[in-house]
N, C-alpha and C. Protein backbone atom coordinates (compact mmCIF):
# COMPACT_ATOMS: atom_id res chain seq x y z
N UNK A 1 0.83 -1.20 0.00
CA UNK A 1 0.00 0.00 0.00
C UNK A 1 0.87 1.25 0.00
N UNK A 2 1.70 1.25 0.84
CA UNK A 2 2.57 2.81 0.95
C UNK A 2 1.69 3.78 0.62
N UNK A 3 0.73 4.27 1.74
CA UNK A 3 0.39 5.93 0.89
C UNK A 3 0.67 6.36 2.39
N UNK A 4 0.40 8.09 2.35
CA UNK A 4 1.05 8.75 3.53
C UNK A 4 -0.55 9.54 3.94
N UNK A 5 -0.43 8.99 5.13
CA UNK A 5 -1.93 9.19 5.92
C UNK A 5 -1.69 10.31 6.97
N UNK A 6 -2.75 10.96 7.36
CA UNK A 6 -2.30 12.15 8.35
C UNK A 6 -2.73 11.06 9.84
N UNK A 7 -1.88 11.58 10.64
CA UNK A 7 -1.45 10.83 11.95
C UNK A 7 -2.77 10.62 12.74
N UNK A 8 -3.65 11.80 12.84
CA UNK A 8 -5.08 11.96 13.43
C UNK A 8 -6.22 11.38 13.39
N UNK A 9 -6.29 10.27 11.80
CA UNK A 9 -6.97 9.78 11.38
C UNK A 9 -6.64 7.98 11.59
N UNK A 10 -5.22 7.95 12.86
CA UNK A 10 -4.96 6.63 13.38
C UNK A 10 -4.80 6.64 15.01
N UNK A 11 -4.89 5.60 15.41
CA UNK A 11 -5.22 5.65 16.60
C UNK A 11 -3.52 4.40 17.06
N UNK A 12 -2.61 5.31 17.20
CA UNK A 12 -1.33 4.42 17.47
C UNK A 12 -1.27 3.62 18.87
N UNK A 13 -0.84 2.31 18.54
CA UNK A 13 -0.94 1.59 19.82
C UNK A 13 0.62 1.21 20.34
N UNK A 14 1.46 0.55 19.52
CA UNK A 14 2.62 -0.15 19.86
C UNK A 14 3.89 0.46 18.67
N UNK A 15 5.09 0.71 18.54
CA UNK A 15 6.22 0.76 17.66
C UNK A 15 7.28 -0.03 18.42
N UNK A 16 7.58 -0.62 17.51
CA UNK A 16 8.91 -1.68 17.81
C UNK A 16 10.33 -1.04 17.51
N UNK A 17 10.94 -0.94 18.50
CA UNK A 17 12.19 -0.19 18.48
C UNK A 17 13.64 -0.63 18.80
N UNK A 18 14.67 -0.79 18.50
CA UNK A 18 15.92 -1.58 18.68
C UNK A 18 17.39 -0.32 19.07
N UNK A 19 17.79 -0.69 19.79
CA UNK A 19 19.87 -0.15 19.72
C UNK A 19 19.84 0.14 18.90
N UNK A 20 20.17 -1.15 17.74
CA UNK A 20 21.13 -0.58 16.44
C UNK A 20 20.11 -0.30 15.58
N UNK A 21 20.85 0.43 14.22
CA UNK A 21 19.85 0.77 13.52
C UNK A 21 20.24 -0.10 12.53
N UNK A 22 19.35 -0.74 11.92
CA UNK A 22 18.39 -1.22 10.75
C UNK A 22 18.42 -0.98 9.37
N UNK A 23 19.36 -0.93 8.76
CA UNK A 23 19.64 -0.40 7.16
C UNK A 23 18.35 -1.15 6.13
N UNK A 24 17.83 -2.12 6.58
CA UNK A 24 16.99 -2.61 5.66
C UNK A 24 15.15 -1.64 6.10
N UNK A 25 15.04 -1.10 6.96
CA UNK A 25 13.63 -0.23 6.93
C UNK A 25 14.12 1.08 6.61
N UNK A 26 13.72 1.86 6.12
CA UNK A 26 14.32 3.10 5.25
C UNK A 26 13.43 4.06 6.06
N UNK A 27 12.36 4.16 6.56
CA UNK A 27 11.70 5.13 7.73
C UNK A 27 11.88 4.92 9.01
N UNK A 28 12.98 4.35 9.10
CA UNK A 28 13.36 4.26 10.66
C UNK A 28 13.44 5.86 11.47
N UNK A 29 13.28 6.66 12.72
CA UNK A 29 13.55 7.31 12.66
C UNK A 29 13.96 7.31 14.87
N UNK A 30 15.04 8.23 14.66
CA UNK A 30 15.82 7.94 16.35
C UNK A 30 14.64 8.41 17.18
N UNK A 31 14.46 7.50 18.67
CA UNK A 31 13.58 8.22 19.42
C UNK A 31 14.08 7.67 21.02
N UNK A 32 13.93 8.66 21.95
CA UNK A 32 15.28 7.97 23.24
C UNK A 32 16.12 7.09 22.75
N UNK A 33 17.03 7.35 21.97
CA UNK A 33 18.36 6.77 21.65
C UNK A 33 18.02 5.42 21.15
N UNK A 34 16.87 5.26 20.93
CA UNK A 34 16.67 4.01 20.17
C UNK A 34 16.20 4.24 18.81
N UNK A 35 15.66 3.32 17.77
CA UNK A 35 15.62 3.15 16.44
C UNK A 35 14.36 2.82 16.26
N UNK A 36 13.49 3.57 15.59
CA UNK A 36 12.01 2.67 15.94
C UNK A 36 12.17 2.56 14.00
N UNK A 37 11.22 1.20 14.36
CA UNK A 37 11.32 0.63 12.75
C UNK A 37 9.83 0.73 12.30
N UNK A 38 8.89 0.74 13.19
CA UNK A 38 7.47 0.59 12.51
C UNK A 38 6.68 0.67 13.86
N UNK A 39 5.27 0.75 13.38
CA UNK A 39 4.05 0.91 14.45
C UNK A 39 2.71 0.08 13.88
N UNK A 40 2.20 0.07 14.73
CA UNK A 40 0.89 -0.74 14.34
C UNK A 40 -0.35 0.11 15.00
N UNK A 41 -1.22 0.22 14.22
CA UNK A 41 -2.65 1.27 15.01
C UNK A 41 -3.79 0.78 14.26
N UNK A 42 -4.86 1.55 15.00
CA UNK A 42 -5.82 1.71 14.40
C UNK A 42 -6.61 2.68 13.99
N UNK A 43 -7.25 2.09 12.65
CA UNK A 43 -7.54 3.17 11.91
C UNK A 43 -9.04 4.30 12.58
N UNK A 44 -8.92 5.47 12.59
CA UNK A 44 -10.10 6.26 13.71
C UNK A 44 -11.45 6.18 12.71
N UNK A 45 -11.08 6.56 11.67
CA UNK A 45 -12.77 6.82 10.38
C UNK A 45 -12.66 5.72 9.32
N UNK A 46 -13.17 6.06 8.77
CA UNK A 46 -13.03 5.14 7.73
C UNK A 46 -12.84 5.97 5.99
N UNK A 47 -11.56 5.59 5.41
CA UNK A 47 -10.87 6.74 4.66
C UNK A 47 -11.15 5.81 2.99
N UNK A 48 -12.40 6.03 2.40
CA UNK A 48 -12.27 5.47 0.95
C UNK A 48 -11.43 5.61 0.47
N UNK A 49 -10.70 6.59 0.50
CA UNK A 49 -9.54 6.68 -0.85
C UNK A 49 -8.68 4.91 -0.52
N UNK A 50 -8.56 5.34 0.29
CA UNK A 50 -7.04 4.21 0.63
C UNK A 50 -7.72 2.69 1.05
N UNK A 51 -9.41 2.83 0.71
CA UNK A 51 -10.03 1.45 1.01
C UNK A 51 -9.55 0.77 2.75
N UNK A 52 -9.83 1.94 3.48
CA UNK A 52 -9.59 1.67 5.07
C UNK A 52 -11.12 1.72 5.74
N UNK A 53 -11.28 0.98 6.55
CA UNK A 53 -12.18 0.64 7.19
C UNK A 53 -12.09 0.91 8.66
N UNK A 54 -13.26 1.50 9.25
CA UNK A 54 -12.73 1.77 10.78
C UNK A 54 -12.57 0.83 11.71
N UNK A 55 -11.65 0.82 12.38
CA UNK A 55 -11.18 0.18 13.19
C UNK A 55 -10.06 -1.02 12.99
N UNK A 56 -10.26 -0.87 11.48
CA UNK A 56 -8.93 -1.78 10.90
C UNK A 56 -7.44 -1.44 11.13
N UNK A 57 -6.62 -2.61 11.29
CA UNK A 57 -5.75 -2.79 12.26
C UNK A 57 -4.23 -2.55 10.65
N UNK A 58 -3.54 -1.93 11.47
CA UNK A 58 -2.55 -0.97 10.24
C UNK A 58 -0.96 -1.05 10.59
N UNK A 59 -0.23 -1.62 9.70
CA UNK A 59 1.11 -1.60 10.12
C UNK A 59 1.54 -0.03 9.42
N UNK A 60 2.40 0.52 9.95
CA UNK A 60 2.84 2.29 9.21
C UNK A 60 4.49 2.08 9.67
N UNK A 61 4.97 2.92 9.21
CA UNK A 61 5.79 3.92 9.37
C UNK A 61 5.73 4.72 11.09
N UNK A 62 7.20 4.48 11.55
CA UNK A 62 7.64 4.72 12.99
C UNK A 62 6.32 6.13 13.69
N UNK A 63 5.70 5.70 14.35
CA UNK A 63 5.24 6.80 14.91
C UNK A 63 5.48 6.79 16.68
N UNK A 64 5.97 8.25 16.96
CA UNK A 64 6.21 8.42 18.38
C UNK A 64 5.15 9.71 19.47
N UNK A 65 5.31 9.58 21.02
CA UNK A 65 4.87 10.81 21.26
C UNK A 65 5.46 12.31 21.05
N UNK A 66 6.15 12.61 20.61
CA UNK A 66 6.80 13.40 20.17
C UNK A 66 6.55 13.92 19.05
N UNK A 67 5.64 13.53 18.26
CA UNK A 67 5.67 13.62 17.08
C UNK A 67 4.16 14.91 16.69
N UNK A 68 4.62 15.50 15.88
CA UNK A 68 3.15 16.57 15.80
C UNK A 68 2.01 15.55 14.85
N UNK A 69 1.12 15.93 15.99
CA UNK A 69 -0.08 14.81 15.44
C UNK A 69 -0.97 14.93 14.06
N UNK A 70 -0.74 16.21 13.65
CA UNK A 70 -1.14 16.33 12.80
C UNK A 70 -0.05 16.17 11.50
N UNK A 71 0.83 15.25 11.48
CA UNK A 71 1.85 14.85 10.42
C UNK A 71 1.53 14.05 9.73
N UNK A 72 2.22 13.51 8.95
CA UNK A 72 1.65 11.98 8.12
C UNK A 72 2.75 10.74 8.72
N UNK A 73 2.08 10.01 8.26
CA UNK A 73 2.98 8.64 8.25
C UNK A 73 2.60 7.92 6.90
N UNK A 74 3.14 6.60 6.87
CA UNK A 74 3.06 5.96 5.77
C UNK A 74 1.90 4.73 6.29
N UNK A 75 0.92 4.22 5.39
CA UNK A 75 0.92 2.80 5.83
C UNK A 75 1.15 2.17 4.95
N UNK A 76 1.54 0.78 5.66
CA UNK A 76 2.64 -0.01 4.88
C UNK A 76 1.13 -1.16 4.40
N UNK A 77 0.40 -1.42 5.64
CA UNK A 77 -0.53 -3.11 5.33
C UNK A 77 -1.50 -2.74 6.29
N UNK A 78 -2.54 -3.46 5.79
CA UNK A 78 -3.76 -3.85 6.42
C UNK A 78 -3.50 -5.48 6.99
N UNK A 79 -3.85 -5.79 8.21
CA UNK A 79 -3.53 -7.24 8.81
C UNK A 79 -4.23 -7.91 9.89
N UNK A 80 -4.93 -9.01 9.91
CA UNK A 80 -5.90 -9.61 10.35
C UNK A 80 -5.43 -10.25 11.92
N UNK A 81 -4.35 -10.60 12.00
CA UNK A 81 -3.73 -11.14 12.93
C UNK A 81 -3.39 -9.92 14.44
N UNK A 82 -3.10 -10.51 15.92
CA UNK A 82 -3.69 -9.97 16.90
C UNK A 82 -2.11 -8.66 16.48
N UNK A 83 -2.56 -7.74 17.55
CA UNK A 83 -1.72 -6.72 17.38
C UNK A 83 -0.47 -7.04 17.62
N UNK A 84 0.16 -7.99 18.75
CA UNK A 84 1.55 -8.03 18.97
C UNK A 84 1.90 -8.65 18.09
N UNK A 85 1.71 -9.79 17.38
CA UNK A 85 2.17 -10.30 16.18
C UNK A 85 2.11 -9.35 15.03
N UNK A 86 1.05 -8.56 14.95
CA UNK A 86 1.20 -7.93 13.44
C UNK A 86 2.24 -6.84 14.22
N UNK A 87 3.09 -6.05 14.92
CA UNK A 87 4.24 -5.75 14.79
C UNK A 87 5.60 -5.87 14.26
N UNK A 88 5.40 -7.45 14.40
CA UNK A 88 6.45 -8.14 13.57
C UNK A 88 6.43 -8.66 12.19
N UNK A 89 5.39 -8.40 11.18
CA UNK A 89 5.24 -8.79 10.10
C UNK A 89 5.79 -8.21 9.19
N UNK A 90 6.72 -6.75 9.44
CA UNK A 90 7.65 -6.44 8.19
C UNK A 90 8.89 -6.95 8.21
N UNK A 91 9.64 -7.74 10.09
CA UNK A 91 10.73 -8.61 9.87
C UNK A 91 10.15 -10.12 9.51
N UNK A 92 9.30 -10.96 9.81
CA UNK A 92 8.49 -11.81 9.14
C UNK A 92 8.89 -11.62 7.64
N UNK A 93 8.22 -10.54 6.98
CA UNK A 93 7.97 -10.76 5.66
C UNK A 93 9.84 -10.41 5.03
N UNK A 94 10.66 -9.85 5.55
CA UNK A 94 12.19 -9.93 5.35
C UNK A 94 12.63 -10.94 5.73
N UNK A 95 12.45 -12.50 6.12
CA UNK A 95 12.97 -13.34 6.56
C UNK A 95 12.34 -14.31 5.43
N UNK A 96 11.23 -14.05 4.96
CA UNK A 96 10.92 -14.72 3.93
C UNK A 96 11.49 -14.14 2.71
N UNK A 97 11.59 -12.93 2.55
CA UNK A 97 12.80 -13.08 1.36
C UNK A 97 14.47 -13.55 1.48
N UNK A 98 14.70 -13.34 2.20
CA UNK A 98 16.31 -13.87 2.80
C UNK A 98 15.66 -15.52 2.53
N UNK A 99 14.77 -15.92 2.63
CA UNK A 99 14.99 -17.59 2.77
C UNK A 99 14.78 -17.81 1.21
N UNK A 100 14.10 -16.84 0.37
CA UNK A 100 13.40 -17.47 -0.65
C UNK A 100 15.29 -16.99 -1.53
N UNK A 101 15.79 -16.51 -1.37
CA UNK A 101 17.11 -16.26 -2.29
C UNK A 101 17.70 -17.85 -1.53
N UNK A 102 17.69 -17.71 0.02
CA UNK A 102 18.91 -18.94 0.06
C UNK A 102 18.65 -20.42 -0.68
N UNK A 103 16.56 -20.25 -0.71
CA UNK A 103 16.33 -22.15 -1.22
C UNK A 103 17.01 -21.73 -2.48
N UNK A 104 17.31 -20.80 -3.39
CA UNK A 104 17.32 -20.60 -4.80
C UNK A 104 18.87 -21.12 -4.72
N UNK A 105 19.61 -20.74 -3.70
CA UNK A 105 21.27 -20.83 -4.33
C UNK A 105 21.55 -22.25 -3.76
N UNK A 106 20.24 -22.56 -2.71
CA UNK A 106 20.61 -24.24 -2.42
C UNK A 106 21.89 -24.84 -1.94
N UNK A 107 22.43 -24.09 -1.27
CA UNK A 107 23.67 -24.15 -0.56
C UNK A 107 23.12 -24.18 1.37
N UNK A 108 24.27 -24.76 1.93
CA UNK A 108 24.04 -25.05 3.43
C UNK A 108 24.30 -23.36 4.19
N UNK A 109 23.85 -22.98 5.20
CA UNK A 109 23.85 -21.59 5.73
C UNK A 109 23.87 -21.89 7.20
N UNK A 110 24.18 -21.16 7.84
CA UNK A 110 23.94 -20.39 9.41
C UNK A 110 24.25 -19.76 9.71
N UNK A 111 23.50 -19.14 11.24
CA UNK A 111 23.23 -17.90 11.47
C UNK A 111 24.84 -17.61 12.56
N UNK A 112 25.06 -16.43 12.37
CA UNK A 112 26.42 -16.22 13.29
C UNK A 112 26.18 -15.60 14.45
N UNK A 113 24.48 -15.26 14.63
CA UNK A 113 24.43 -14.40 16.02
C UNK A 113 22.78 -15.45 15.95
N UNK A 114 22.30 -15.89 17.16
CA UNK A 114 20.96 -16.44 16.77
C UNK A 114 20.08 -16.42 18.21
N UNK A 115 20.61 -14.91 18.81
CA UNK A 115 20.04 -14.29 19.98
C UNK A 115 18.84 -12.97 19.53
N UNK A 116 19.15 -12.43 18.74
CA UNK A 116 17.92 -10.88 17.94
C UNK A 116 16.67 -11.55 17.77
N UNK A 117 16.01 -10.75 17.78
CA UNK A 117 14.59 -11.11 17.40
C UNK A 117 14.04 -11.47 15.66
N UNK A 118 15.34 -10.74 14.99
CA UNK A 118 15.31 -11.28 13.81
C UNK A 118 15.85 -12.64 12.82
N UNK A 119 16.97 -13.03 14.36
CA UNK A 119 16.74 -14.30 13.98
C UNK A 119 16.84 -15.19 14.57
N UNK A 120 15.88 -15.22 15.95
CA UNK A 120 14.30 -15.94 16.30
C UNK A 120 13.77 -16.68 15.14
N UNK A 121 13.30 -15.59 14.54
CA UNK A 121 12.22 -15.54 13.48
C UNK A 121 12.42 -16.05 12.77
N UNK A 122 13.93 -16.01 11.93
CA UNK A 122 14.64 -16.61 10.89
C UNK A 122 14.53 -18.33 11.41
N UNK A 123 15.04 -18.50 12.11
CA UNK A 123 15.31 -19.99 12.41
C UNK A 123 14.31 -20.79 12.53
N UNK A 124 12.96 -19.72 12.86
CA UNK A 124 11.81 -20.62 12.74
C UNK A 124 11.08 -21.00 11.10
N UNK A 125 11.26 -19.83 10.39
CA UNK A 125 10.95 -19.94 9.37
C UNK A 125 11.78 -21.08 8.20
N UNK A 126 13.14 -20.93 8.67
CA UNK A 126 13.81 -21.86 8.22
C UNK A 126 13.59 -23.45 8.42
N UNK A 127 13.09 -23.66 9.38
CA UNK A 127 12.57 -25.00 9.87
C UNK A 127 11.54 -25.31 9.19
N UNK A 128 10.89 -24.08 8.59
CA UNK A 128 9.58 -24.95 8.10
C UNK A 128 9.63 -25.39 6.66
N UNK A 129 10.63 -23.61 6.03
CA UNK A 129 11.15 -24.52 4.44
C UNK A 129 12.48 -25.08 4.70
N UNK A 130 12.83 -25.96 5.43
CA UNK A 130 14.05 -26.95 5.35
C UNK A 130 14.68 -26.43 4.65
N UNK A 131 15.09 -24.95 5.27
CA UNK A 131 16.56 -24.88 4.78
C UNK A 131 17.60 -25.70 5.22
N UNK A 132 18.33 -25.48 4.47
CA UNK A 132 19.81 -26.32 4.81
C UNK A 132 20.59 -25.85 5.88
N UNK A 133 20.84 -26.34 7.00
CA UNK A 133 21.84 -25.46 7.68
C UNK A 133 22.82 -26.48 8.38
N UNK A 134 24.12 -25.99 8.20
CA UNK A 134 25.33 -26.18 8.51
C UNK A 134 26.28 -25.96 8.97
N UNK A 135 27.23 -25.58 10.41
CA UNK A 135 28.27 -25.09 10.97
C UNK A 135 29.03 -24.67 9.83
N UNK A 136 29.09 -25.63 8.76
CA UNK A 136 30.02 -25.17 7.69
C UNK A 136 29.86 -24.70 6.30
N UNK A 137 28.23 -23.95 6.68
CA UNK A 137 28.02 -23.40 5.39
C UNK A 137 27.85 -21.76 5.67
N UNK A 138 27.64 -21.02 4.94
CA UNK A 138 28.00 -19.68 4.65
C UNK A 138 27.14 -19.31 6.15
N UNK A 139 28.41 -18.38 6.95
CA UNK A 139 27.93 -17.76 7.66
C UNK A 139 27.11 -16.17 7.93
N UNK A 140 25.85 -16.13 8.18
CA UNK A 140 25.05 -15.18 7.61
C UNK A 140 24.97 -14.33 9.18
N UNK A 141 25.38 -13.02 8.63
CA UNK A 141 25.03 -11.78 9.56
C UNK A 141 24.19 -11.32 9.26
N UNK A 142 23.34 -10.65 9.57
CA UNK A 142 21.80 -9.72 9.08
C UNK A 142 22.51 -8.45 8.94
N UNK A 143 23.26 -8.02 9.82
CA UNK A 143 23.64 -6.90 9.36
C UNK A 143 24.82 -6.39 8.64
N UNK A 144 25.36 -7.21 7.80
CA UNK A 144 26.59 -7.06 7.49
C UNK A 144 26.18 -8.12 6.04
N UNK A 145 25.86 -7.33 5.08
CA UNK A 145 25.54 -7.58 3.86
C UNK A 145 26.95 -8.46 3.04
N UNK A 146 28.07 -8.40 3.57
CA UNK A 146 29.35 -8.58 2.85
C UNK A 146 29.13 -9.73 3.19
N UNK A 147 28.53 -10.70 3.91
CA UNK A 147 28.23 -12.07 4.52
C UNK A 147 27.35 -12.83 4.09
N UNK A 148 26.06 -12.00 2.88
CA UNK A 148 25.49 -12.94 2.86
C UNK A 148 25.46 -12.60 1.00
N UNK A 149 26.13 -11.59 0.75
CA UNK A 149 26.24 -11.07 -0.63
C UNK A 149 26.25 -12.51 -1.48
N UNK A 150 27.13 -13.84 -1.11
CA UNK A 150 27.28 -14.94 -2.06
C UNK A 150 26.02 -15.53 -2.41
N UNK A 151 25.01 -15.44 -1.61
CA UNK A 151 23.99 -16.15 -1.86
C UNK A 151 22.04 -15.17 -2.39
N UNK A 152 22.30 -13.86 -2.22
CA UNK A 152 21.64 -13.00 -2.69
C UNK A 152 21.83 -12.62 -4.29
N UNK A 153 20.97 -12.90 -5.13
CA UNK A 153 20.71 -13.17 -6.25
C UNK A 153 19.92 -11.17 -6.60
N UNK A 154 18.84 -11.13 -6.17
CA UNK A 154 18.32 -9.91 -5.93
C UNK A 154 18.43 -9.10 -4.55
N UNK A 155 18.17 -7.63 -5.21
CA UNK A 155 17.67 -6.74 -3.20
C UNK A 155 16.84 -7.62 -2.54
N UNK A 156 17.18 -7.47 -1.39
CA UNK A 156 16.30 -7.66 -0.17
C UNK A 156 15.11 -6.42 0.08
N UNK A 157 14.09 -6.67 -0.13
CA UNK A 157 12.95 -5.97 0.08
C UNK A 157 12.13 -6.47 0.57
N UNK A 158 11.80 -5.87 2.13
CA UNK A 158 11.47 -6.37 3.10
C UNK A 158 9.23 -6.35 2.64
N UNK A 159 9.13 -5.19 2.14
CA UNK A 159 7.77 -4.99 1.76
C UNK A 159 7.29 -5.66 0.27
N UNK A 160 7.85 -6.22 -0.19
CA UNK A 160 7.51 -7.19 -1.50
C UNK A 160 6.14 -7.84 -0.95
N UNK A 161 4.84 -7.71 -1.28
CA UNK A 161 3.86 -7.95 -1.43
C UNK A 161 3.63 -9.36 -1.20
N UNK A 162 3.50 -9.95 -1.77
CA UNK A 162 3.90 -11.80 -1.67
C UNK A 162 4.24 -12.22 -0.43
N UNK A 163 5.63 -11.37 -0.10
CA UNK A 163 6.35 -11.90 0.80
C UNK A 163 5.78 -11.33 2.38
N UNK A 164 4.83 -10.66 2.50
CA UNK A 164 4.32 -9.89 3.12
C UNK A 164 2.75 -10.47 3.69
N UNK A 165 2.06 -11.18 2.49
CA UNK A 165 1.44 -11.75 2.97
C UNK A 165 1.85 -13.05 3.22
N UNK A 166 2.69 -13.94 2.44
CA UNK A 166 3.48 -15.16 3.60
C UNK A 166 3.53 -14.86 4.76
N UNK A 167 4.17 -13.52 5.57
CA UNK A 167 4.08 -13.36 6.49
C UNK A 167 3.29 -13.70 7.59
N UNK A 168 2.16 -13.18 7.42
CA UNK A 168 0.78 -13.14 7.91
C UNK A 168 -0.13 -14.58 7.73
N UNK A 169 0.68 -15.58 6.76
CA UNK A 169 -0.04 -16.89 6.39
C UNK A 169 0.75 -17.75 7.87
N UNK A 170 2.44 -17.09 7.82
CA UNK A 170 3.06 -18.14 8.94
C UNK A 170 2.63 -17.73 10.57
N UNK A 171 2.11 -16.48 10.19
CA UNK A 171 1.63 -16.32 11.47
C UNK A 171 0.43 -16.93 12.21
N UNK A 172 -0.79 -16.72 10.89
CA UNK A 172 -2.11 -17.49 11.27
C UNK A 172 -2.26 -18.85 11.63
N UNK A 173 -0.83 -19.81 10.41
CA UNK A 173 -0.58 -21.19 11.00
C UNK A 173 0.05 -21.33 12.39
N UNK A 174 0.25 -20.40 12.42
CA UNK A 174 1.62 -21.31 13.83
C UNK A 174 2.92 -21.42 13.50
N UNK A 175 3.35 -21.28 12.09
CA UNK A 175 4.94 -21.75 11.81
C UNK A 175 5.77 -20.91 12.47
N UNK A 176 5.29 -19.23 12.71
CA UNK A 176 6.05 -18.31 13.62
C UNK A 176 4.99 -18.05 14.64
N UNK A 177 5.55 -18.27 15.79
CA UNK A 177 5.08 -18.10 17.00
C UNK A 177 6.08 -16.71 17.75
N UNK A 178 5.83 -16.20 18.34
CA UNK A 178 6.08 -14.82 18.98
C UNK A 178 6.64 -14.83 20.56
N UNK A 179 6.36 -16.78 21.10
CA UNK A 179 6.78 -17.46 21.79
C UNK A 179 8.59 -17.26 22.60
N UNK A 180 9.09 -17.63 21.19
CA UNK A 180 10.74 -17.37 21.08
C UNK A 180 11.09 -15.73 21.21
N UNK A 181 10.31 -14.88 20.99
CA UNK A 181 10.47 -13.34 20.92
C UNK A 181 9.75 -12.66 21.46
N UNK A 182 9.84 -12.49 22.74
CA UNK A 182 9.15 -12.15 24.07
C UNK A 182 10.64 -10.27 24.03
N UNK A 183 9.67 -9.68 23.58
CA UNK A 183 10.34 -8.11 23.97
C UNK A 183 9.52 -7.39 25.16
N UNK A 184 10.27 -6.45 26.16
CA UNK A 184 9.75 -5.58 27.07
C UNK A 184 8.90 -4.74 26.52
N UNK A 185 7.31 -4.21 27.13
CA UNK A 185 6.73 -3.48 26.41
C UNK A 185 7.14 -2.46 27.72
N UNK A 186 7.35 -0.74 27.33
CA UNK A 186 8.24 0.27 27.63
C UNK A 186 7.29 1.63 27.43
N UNK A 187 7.17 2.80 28.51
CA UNK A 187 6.98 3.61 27.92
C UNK A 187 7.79 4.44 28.04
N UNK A 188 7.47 6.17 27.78
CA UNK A 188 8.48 6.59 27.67
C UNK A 188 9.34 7.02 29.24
N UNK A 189 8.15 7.13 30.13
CA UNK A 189 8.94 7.47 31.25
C UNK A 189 9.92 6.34 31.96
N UNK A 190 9.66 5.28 32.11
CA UNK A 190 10.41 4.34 32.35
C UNK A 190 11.40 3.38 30.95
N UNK A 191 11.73 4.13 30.54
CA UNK A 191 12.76 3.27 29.05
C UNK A 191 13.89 3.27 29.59
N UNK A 192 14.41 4.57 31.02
CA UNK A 192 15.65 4.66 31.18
C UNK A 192 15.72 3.45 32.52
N UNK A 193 14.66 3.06 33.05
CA UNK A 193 14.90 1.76 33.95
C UNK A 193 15.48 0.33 32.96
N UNK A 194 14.71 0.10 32.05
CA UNK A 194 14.90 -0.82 31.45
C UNK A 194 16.66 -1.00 30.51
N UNK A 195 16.96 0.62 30.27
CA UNK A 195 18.04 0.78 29.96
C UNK A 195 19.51 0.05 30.95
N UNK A 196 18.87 0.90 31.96
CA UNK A 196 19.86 0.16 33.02
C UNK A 196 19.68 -0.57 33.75
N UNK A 197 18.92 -1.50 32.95
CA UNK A 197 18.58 -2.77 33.58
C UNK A 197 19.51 -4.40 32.12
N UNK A 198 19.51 -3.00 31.19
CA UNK A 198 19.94 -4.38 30.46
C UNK A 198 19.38 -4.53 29.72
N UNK A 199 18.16 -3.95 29.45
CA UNK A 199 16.70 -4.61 28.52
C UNK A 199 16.34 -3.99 27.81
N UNK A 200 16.95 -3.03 26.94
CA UNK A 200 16.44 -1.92 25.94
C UNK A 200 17.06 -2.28 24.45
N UNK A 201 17.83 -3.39 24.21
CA UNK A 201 18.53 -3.89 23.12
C UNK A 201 17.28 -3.84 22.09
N UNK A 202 15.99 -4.17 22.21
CA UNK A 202 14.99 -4.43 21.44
C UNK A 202 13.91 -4.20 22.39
N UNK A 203 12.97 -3.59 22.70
CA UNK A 203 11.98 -3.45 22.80
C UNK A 203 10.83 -2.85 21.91
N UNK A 204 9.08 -2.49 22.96
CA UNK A 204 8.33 -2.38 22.59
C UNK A 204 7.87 -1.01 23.29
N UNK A 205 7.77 0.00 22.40
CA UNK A 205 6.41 1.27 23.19
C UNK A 205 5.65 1.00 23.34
N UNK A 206 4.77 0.91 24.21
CA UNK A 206 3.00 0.71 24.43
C UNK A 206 2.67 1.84 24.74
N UNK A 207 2.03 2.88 23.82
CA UNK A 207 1.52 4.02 24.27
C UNK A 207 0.04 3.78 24.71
C-alpha cells in the first residue's frame, strides 16, 4: 500500500524499536536513543480513498509521542492477525525473502548471532522450508551484507507484497510463533529503567 496518511486519522498503539539501527527499513527514525522501525494502530474513520475501514488494524511507518499529530505517516498493510504479532510482520515478511534467495542458491547456511529477534524468526521460518543449515556453510550476519552477498541473487525488500502476505499466512498457521520473541513493552517514562537494567537492546512502546 505505501500511501502517507495524516497521523489523526490513526489511533497508534505499539512501535517496535531496537539499539542498532536497521539499514533494511528506510523510515526508521531515532527516538530515546533508540531506532524505531514501525508501528501498528488503528484506523479512527473510515478513509475510501485508501479502502480503510474503521477500526482496521494498520502496520505504518515509525510513529512516536513526540511527534506533531497532525503529520503523516506511511501505511505499509492492512492485517488480520492480533496486534503483537502484526508488529512483527515487516521482519516476518524480510525473513521470507532472505529464505526465498537462500532455497534458490541451495547451498548449506547459518546464522552467526541467533540471539535478535530477527533471527528468532529466521530460524523458525527456516525449519519450516528446510533450509539447509550447517556449521560449515556460509555464515550469515543480518547486518553485514558482505556475509550474505554470495547467496543473494536480488535486493532484499522487506515490503515485496507476496512476501508480506506469507508473512501473515506463517503467522495465522503457527509456523512463527512470537513465543521465542518475548520483547519488554516500555513507555516513555520508564525506558531509562529498562536501559539500566539491560533490557532496551529491542523493545516495545505501548503508548
Amino acid at each position: 500500500m505505501k500511501k502517507l496518511i495524516n497521523r489523526k486519522k490513526l489511533h497508534n498503539l505499539m512501535t517496535l524499536a531496537t539499539e542498532q539501527k536497521n539499514f533494511f527499513f528506510n523510515d526508521t527514525i531515532l527516538y530515546k536513543e533508540l531506532y524505531c522501525l514501525f508501528s501498528v494502530s488503528v484506523v479512527n474513520e473510515e478513509i475510501p480513498s485508501l479502502h480503510l475501514k474503521k477500526g482496521q488494524k494498520v502496520v505504518t511507518s515509525p510513529i512516536t509521542d513526540n511527534q506533531d499529530e497532525y503529520g503523516c505517516c506511511k501505511v505499509y498493510s492492512t492485517f488480520d492477525v492480533d496486534v503483537d504479532s502484526g508488529l512483527f510482520l515487516p521482519i516476518i515478511s524480510l525473513v521470507n525473502e532472505f529464505t526465498k534467495q537462500i532455497l534458490l542458491s541451495d547451498i548449506p547456511v547459518s546464522l552467526a548471532d541467533t540471539h535478535g529477534m530477527m533471527e528468532k524468526i529466521m530460524l523458525q521460518v527456516w525449519e519450516f522450508e528446510e533450509v539447509i543449515q550447517s556449521d560449515n556453510g556460509v555464515k550469515i550476519e543480518l547486518q553485514n551484507p558482505v556475509s550474505w552477498k554470495s547467496i543473494m541473487e536480488e535486493r532484499i525488500s522487506w515490503d515485496n507484497y507476496d512476501s508480506f502476505t506469507q508473512a501473515e499466512t506463517l503467522l495465522k498457521n503457527g509456523v512463527v510463533t512470537m513465543d521465542e520473541v518475548t520483547l519488554p513493552h516500555v513507555h516513555t517514562e520508564n525506558i531509562e529503567y529498562f536501559r539500566k537494567a539491560g533490557l532496551s537492546k529491542e523493545v516495545i512502546f505501548d503508548w
